[in-house]
Protein backbone atom coordinates (compact mmCIF):
# COMPACT_ATOMS: atom_id res chain seq x y z
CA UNK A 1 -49.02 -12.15 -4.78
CA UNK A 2 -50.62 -15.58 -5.09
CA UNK A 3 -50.57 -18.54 -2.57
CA UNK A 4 -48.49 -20.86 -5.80
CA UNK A 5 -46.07 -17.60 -6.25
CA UNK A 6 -45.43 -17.26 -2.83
CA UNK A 7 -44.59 -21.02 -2.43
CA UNK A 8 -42.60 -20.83 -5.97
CA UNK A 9 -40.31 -17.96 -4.60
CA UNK A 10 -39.12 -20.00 -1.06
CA UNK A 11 -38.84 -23.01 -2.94
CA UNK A 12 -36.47 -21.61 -5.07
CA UNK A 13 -34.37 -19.51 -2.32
CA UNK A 14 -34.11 -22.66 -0.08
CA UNK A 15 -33.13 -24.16 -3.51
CA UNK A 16 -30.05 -21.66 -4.30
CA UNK A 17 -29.21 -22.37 -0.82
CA UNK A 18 -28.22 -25.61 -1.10
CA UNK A 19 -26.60 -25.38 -4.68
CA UNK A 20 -23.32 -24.93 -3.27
CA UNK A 21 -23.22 -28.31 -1.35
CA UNK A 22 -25.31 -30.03 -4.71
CA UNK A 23 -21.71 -28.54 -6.53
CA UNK A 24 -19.48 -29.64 -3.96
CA UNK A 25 -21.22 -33.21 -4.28
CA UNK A 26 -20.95 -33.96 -7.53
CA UNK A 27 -18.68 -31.07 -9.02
CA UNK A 28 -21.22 -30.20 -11.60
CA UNK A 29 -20.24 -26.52 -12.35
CA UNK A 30 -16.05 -24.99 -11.76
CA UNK A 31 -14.76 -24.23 -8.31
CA UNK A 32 -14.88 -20.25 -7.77
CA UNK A 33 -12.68 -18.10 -6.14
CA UNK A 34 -12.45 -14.49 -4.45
CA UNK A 35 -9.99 -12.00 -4.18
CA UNK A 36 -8.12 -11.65 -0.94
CA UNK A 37 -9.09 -15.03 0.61
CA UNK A 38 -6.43 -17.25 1.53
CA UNK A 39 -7.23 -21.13 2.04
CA UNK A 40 -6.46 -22.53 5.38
CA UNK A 41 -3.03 -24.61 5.93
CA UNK A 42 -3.53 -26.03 9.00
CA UNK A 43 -3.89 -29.50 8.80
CA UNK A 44 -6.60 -31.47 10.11
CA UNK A 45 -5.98 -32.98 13.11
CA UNK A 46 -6.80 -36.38 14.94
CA UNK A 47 -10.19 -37.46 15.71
CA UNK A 48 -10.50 -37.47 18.69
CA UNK A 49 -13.23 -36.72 21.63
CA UNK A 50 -10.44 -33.95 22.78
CA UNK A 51 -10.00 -32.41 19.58
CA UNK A 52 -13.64 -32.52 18.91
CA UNK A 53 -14.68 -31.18 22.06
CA UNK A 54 -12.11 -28.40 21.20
CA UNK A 55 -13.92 -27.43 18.41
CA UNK A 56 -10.83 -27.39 16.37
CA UNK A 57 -12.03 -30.26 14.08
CA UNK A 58 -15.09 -27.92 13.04
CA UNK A 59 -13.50 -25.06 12.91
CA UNK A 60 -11.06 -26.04 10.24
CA UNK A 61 -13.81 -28.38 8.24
CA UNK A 62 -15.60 -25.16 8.62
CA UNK A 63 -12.92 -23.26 6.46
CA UNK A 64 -12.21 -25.76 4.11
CA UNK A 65 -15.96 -26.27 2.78
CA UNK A 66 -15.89 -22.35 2.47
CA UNK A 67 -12.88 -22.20 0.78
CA UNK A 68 -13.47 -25.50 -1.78
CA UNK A 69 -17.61 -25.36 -2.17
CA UNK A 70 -17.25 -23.43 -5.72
CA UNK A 71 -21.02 -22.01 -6.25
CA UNK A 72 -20.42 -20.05 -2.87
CA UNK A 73 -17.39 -18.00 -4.43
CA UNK A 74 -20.36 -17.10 -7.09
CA UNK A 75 -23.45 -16.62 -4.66
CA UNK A 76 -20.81 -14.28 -3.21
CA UNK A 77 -19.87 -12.27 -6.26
CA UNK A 78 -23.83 -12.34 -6.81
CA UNK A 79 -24.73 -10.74 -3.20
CA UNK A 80 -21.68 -7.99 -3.53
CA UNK A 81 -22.45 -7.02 -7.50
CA UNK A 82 -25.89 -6.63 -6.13
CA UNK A 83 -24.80 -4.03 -3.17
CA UNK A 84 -22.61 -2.40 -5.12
CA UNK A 85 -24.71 -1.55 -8.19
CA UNK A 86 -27.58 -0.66 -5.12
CA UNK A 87 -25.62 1.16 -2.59
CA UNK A 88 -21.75 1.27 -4.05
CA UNK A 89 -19.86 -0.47 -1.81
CA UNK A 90 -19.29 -4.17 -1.80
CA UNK A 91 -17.90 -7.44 1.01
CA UNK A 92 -15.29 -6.81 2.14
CA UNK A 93 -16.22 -3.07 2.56
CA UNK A 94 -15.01 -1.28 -0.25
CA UNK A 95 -16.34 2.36 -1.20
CA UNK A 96 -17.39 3.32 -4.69
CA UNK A 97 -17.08 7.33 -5.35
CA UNK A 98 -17.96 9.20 -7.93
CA UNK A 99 -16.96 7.56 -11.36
CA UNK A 100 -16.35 3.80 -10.33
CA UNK A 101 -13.26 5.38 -7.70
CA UNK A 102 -12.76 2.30 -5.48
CA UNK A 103 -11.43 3.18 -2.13
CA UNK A 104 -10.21 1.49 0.54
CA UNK A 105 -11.97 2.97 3.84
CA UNK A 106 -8.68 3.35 5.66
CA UNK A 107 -7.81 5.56 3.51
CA UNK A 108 -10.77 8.24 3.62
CA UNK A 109 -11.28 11.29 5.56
CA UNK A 110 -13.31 9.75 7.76
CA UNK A 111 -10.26 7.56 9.08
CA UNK A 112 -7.33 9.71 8.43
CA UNK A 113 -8.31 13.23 9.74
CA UNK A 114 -11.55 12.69 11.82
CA UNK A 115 -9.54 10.66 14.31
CA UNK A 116 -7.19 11.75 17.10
CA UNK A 117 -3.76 11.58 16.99
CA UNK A 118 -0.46 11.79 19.44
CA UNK A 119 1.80 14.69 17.98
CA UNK A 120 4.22 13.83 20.78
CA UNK A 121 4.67 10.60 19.44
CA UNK A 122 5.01 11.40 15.64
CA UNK A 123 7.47 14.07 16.66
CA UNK A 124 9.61 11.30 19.01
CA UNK A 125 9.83 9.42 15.67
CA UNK A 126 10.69 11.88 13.42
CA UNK A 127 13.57 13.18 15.76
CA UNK A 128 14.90 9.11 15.87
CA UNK A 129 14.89 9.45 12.05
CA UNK A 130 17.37 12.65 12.41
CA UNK A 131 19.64 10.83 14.73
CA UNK A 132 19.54 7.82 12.50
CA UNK A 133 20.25 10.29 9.37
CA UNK A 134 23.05 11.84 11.30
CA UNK A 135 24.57 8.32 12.29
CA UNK A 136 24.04 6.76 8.66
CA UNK A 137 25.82 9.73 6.74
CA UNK A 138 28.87 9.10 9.26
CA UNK A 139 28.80 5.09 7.74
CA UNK A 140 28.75 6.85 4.21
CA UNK A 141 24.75 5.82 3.98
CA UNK A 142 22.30 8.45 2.79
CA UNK A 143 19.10 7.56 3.96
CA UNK A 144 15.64 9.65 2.74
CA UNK A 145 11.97 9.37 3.94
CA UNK A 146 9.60 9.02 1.25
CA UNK A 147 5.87 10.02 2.08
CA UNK A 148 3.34 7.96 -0.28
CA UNK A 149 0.19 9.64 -1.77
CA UNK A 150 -3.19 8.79 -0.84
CA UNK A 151 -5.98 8.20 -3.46
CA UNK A 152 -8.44 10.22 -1.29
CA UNK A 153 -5.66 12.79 -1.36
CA UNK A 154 -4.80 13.40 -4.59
CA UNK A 155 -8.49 12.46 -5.95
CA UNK A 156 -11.10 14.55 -3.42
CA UNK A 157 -13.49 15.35 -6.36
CA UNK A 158 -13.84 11.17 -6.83
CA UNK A 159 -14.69 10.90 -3.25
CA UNK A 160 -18.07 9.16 -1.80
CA UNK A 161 -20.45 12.33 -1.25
CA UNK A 162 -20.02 11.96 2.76
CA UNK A 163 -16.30 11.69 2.50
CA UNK A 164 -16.68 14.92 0.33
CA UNK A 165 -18.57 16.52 2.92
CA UNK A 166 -15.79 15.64 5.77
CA UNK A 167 -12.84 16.51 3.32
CA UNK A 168 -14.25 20.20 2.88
CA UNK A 169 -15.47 20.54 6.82
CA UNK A 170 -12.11 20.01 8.04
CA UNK A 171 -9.92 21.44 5.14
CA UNK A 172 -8.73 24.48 8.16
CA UNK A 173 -8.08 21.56 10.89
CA UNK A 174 -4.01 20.56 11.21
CA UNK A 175 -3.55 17.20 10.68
CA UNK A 176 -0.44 14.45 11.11
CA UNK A 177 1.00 15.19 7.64
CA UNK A 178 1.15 19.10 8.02
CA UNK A 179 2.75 18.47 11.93
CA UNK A 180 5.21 16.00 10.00
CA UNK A 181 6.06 18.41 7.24
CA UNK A 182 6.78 20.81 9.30
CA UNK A 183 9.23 18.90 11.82
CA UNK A 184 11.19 17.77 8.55
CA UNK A 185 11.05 21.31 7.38
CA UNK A 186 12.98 22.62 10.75
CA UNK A 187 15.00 19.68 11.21
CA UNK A 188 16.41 19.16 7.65
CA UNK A 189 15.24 15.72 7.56
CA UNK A 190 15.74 14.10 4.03
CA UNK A 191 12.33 13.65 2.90
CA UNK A 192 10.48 13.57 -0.86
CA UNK A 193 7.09 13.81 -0.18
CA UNK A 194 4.69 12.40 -2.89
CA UNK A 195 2.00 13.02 -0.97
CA UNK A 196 2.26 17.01 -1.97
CA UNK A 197 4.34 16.53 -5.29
CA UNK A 198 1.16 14.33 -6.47
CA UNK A 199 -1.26 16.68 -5.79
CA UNK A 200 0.73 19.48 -7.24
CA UNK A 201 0.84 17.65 -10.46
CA UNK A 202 -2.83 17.40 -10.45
CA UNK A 203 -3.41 20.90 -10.50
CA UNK A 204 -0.58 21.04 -13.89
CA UNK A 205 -0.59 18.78 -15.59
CA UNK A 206 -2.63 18.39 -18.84
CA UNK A 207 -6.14 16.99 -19.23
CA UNK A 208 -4.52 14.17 -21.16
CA UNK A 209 -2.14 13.42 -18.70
CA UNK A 210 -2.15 9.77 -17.64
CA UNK A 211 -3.41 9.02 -13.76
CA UNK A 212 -1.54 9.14 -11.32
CA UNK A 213 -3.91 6.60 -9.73
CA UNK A 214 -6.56 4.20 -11.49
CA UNK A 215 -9.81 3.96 -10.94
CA UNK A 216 -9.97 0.69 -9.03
CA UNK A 217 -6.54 0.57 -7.23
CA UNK A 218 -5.76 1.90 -4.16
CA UNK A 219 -1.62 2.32 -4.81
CA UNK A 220 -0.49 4.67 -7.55
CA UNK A 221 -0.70 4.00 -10.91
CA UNK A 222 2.66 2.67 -12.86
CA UNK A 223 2.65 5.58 -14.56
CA UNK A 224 2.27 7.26 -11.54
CA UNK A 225 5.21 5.23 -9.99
CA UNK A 226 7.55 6.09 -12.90
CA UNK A 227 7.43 9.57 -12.28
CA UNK A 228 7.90 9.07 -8.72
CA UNK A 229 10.87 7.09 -9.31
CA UNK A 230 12.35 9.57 -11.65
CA UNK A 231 11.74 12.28 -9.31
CA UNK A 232 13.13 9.66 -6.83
CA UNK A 233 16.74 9.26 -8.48
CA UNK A 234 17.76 13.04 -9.18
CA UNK A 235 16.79 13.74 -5.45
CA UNK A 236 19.02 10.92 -4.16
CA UNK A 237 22.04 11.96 -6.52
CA UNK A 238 21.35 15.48 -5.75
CA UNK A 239 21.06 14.93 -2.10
CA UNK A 240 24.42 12.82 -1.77
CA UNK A 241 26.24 14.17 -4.26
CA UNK A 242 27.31 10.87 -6.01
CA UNK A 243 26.62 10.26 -9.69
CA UNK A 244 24.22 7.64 -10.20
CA UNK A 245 22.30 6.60 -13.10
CA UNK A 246 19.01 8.73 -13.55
CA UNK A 247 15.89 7.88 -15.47
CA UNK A 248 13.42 9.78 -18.01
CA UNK A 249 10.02 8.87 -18.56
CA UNK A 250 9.97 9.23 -22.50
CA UNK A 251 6.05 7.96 -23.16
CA UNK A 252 3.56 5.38 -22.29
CA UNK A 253 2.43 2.46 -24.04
CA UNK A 254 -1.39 1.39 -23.97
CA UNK A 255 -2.40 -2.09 -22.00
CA UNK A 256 -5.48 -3.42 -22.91
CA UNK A 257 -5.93 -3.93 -19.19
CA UNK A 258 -4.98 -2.47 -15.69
CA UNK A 259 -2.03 -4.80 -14.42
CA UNK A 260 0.25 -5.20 -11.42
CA UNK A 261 -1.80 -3.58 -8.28
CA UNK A 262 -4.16 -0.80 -10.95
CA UNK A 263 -6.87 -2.41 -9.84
CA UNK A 264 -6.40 -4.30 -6.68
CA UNK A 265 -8.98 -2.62 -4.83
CA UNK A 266 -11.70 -3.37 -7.43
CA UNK A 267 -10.63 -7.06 -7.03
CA UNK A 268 -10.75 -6.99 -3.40
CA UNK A 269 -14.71 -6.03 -3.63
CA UNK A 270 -15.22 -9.52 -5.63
CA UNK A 271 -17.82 -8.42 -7.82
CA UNK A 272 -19.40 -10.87 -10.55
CA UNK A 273 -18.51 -7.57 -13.28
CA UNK A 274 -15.32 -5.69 -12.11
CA UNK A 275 -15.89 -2.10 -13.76
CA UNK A 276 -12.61 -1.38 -14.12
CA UNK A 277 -10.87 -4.58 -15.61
CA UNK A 278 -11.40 -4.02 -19.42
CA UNK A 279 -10.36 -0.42 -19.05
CA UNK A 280 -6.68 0.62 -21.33
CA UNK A 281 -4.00 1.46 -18.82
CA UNK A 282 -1.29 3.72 -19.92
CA UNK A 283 1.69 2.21 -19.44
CA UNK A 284 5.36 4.01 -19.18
CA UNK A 285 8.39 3.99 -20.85
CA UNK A 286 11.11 4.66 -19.10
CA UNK A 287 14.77 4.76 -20.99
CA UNK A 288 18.24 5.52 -18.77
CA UNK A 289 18.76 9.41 -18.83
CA UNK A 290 21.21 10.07 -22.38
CA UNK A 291 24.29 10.97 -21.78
CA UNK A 292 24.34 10.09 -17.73
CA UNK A 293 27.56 8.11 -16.91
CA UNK A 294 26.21 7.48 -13.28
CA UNK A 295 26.30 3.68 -11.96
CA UNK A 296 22.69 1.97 -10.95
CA UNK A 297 22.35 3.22 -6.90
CA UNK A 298 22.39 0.76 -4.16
CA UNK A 299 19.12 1.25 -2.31
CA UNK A 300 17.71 -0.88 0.68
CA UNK A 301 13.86 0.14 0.74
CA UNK A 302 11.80 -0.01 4.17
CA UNK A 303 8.09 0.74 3.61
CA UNK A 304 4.87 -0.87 3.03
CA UNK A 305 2.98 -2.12 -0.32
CA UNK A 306 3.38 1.08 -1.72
CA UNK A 307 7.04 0.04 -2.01
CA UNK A 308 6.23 -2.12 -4.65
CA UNK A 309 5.28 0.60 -7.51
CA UNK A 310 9.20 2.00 -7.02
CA UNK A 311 10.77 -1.28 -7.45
CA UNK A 312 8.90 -2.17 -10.30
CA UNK A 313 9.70 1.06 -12.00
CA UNK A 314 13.56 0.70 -10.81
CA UNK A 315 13.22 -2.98 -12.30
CA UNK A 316 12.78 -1.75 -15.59
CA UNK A 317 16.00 -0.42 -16.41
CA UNK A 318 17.99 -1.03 -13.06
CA UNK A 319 18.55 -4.91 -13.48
CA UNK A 320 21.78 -4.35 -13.36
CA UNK A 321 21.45 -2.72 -9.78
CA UNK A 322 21.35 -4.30 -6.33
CA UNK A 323 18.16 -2.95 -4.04
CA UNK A 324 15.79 -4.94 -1.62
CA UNK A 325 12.84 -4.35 -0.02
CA UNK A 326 12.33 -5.03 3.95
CA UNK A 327 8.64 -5.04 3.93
CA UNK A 328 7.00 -3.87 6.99
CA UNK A 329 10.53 -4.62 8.34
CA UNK A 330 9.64 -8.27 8.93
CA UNK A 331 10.00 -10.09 5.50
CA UNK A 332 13.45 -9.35 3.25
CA UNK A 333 13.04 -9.05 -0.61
CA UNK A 334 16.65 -9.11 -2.76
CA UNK A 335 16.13 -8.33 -6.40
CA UNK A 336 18.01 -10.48 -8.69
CA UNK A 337 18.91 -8.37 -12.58
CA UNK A 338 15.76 -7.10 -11.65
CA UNK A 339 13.31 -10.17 -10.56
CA UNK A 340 11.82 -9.95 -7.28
CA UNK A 341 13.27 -12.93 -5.13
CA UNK A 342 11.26 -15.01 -2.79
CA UNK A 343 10.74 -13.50 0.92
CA UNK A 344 12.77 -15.02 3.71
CA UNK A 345 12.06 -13.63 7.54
CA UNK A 346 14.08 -10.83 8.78
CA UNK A 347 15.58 -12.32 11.43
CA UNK A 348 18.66 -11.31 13.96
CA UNK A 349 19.56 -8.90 16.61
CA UNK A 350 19.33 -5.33 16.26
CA UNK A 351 23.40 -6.05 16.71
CA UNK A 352 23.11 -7.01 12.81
CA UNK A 353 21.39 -4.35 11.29
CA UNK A 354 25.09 -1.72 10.97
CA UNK A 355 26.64 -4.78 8.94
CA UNK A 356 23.31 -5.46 6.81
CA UNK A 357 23.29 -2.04 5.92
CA UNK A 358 27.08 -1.36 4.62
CA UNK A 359 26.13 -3.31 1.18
CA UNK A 360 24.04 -0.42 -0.08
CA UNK A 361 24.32 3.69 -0.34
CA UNK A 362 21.24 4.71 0.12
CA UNK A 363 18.44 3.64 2.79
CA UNK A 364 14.97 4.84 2.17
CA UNK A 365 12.11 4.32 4.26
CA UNK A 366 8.44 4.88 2.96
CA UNK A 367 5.39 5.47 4.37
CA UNK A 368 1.41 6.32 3.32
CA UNK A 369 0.57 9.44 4.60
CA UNK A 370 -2.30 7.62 6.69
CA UNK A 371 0.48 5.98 8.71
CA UNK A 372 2.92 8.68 9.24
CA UNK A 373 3.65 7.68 12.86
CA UNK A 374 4.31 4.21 12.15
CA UNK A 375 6.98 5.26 9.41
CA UNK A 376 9.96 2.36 9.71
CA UNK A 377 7.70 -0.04 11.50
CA UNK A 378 10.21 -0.45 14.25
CA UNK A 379 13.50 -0.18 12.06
CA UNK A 380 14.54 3.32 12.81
CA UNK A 381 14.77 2.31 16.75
CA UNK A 382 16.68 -1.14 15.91
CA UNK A 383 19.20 0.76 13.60
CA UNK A 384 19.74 3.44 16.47
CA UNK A 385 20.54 0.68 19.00
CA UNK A 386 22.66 -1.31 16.28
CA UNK A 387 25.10 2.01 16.09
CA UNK A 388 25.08 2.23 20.25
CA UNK A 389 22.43 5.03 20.12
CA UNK A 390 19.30 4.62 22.37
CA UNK A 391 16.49 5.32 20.71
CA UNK A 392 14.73 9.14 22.13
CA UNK A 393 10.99 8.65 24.04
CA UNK A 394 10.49 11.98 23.97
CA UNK A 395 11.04 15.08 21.78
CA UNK A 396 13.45 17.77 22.69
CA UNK A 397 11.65 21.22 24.50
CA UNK A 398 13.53 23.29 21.73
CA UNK A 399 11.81 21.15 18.74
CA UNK A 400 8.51 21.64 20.33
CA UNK A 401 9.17 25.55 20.77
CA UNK A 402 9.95 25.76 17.46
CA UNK A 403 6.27 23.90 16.46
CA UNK A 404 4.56 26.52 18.77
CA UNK A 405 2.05 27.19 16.67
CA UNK A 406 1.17 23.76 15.10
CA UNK A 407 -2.68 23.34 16.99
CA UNK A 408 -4.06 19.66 17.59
């Protein structure tokens, strides 16, 4: 390489260097922005030779020029397109598998069944659950665990070739999920889990059956959703033997685009070209079951984002109905004929939680199959001590007899 292309080349990456301030100067090309960033809110505070010597004052200057300098939104896209298309994964780490999959790391083998876990402590939660289940169907309250697929899950053959490779070495090993399964098999826990019905439609259903997840989301597909929340209904009316008003899924109707969360994941890797964001999304159509006399059921959901596919199914036809989320059981989310409300803090004692309850019939707490032990995020021990119960820290010698042969 010549001396003049040598001196061309640094000129022009000190050049794209300082392109981003040259936009922020005189605004000569559109603000960018990424997926999954959230601009600071703290305001900026005195100057001052405390606050300075603080470094607070640079700290938050720091985050505003990141957040409002518009070329480095694109430089960003530009470095991540440029690591995906090289080495499939992308800032913040996302993982490309075989077809465009996007995956969320947390979610692969490598996380969820390479790492130790405490079965002691996933069977002390499980047996709170009963004794919540127990106390709940005295207050007329049916409540029901729901287990959430995961992508990796239902999806191996998409998986990154090393995730593959871990998937099939430890295919034999026991994991959370099968200890879990089991406890709610021997203790008659209520429990629907997706996690196995998903994968058990894979192997069934018809080659032009719609997916159950898309390619660049990490949460199911609304289709997906819609036939959880159909499977959802006739379990609750079935398990509490009250009539309520159950769903079909009747067909699908073609989007132009993934919407809602299909594709959050592919977002999330900010890429200048998201693969997946021009792709048709089927689409369901769901239509009140003919013939069913049942009223809309009253259900308070606990769980995580997953949540959100359920609702939005329920939505559809249940507008009528009253159901709320408590997400992460921290933030409370009352649907109004069907809109999702604005959050307000779940605040209170766990004193409150009996009399929060007694407005709905059913109580159903979801998890991801990743975060089994963490199922209720602390609302199964606050509703125990709400009804006078204290809350178990161990598990009972006769339901660990009875798991004898369940091998860490």
């Amino acid at each position: 390489m010549s001396r003049k292309s040598e001196l061309f080349g640094c000129t022009a990456c000190v050049g794209l260097l300082f392109l981003p301030l040259l936009q922020w100067a005189t605004s000569f090309a559109p603000q960018g922005s990424l997926a999954g960033v959230v601009s600071p809110t703290k305001p900026m505070p005195p100057l001052n030779l405390g606050n300075w010597n603080s470094g607070e004052i640079q700290e938050i200057a720091e985050q505003r020029i990141s957040q409002q300098i518009g070329l480095r939104a694109w430089m960003i896209r530009l470095d991540n397109e440029l690591r995906y298309r090289a080495f499939s994964s992308a800032k913040p780490l996302i993982i490309v598998g075989a077809s465009d999959f996007f995956f969320d790391p947390g979610y692969l083998p490598s996380k969820t069944v390479l790492h130790s876990f405490d079965p002691a402590k996933i069977l002390t939660k499980l047996y709170n659950l009963l004794l919540l289940q127990e106390e709940l169907d005295r207050h007329g309250i049916t409540l029901l665990l729901c287990i959430s697929p995961n992508k990796a899950v239902v999806y191996p053959e998409h998986l990154p070739i090393d995730q593959a490779w871990i998937n099939e070495a430890t295919k034999a090993n026991p994991n959370k999920l099968e200890l879990a399964a089991k406890a709610i098999a021997l203790t008659k826990i209520r429990c629907v889990n997706f996690s196995q019905l998903f994968s058990e439609w894979r192997k069934t259903d018809p080659a032009n059956t719609p997916p159950l997840f898309k390619q660049g989301g990490i949460h199911w597909s609304n289709y997906g959703s819609a036939r959880a929340a159909v499977v959802l209904l006739d379990q609750l009316q079935q398990m509490s033997g009250l009539d309520i008003a159950n769903l079909d899924l009747v067909g699908t109707a073609t989007s132009d685009t993934p919407i809602d969360d299909e594709q959050d994941v592919a977002l999330l890797a900010n890429l200048l070209i998201t693969p997946t964001a021009h792709q048709p999304s089927e689409q369901p159509i769901l239509q009140l079951r003919p013939g069913d006399q049942g009223a809309p059921a009253k259900i308070l959901f606990i769980g995580t984002s997953f949540t959100w596919g359920l609702t939005r199914a329920l939505s559809k036809i249940y507008a009528s109905g009253s159901f709320a989320v408590w997400y992460y059981f921290k933030s409370d989310y009352q649907f109004n004929n069907g809109t999702r409300m604005a959050s307000v803090p779940l605040s209170g004692q766990a004193s409150d939680v009996p009399s929060r309850l007694e407005p709905y019939r059913f109580v159903i707490i979801e998890i991801n199959e990743a975060a089994i032990a963490e199922m209720g995020q602390g609302f199964i021990e606050a509703a125990l001590i709400g009804y006078g119960i204290t809350p178990a820290t161990t598990v009972p010698a006769t339901l660990i007899d009875q798991i004898i042969d369940y091998k860490r």
